[in-house]
Protein backbone atom coordinates (compact mmCIF):
# COMPACT_ATOMS: atom_id res chain seq x y z
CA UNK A 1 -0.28 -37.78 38.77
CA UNK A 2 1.73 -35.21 40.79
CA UNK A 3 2.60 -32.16 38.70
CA UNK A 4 3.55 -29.20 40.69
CA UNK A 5 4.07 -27.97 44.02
CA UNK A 6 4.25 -24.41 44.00
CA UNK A 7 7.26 -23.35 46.04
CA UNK A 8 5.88 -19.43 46.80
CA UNK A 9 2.57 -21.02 48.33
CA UNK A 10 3.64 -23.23 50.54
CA UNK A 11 4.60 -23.29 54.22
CA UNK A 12 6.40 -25.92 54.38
CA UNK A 13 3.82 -27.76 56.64
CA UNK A 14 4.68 -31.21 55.16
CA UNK A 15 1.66 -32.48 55.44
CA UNK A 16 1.96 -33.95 51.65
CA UNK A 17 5.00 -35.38 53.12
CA UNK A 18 3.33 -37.36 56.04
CA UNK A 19 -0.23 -38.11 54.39
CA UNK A 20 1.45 -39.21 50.87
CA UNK A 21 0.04 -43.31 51.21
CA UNK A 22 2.97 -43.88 48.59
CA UNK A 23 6.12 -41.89 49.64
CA UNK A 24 6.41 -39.94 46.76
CA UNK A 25 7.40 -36.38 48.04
CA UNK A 26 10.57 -35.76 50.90
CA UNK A 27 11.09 -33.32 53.37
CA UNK A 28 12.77 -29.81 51.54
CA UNK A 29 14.29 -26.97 52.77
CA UNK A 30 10.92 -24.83 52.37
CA UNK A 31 8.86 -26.87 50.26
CA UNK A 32 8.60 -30.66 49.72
CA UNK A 33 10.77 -32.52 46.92
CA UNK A 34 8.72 -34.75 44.68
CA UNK A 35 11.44 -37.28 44.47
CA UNK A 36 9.18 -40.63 43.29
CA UNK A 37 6.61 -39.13 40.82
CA UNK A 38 6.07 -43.13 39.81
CA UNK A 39 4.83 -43.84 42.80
CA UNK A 40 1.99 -41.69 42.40
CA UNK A 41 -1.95 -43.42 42.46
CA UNK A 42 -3.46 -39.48 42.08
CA UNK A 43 -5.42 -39.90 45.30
CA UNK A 44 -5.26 -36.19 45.36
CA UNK A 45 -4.99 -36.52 49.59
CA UNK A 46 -1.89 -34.16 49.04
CA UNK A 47 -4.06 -31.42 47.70
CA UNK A 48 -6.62 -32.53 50.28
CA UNK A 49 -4.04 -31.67 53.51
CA UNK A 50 -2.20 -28.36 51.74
CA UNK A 51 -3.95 -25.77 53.67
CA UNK A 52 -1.80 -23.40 51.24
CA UNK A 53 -3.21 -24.75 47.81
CA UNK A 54 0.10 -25.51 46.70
CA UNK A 55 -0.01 -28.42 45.69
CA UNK A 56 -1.02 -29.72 41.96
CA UNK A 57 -2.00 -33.00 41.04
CA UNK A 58 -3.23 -33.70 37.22
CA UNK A 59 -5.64 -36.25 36.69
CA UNK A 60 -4.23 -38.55 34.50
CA UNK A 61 -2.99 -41.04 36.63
CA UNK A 62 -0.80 -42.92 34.40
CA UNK A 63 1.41 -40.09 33.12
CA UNK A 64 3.02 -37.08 33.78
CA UNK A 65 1.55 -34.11 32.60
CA UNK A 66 3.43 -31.25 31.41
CA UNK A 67 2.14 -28.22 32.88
CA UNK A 68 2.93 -24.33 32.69
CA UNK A 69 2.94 -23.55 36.09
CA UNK A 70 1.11 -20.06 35.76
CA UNK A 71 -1.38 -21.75 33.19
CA UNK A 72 -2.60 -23.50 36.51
CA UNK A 73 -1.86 -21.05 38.52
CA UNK A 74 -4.84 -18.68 36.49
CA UNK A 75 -7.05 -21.87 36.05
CA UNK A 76 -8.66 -21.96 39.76
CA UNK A 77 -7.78 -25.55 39.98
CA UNK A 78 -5.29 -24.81 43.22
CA UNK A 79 -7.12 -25.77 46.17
CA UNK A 80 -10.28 -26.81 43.89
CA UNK A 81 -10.52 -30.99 45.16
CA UNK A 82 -10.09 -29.15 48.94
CA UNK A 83 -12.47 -26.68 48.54
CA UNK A 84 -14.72 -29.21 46.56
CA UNK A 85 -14.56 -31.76 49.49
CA UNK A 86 -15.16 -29.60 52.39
CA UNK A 87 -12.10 -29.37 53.86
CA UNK A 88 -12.05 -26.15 54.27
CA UNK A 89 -15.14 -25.82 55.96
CA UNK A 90 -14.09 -28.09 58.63
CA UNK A 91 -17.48 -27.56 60.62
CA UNK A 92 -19.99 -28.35 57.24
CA UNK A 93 -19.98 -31.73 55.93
CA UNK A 94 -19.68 -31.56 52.30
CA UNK A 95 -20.94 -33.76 49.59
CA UNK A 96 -18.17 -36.33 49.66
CA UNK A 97 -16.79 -35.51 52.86
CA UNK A 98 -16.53 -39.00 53.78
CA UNK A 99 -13.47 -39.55 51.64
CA UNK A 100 -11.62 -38.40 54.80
CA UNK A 101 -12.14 -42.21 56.18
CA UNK A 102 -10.63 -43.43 53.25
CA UNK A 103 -7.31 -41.96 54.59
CA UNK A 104 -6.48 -45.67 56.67
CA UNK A 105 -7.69 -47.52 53.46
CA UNK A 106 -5.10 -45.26 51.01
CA UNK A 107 -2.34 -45.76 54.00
CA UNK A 108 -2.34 -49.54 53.97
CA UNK A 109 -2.30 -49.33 50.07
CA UNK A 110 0.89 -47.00 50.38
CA UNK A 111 2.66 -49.63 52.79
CA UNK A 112 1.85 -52.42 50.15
CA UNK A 113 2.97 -50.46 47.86
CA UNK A 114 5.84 -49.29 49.45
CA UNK A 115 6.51 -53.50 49.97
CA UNK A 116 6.73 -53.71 46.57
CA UNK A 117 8.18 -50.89 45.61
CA UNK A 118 11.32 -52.02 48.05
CA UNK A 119 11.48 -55.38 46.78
CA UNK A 120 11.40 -54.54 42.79
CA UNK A 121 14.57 -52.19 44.18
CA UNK A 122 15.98 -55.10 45.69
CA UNK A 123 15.66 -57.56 42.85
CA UNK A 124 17.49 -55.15 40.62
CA UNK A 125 20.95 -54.71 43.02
């Protein structure tokens, strides 16, 4: 699940906030908000797209994690699942590059998810 996004790192690309399949960060001032940490399936794709390794997700995908921020900061996990795919080797195809083409697969998840995430809202007013 989303942990940390590590304000001094990043450039305030937003391209968490664009790629996210389930909505869970919004726009900031110079970094991205994680505003609906529930929402999160840890597909990692945010730490995939942060060029700056800001970004950290922890793998248990059913609860938050508490995390000391320099803890991860020392642990070489930033940037790890990019640098593990490929990604930043744009022109080598690494081991599981293809997880790139799962990116239309993970959007149309986030939109059914977003359906329902909507409607749940709505059934509560």
């Amino acid at each position: 699940m989303i942990a940390h996004i590590f304000d001094d790192l990043c450039n305030g690309c937003n391209s968490c906030v664009t790629i996210c399949p389930t909505h869970v960060f919004d726009a900031g001032n110079s970094a991205p908000v994680i505003a609906r940490p529930d929402q999160c399936q840890t597909c990692y794709m945010c730490e995939l797209y942060c060029v700056s390794d800001a970004i950290y997700v922890g793998p248990d995908s059913h609860a938050a994690e508490i995390i000391d921020p320099e803890t991860i900061r020392a642990s070489g996990h930033l940037g790890r699942v990019r640098h593990d795919h490929g990604w930043d080797r744009p022109d080598e195809a690494g081991h599981l590059d293809h997880y790139r083409l799962l990116g239309p697969l993970l959007q149309e998840g986030g939109e059914t998810a977003a359906q329902r995430y909507r409607a749940l809202a709505t059934s509560r007013e």
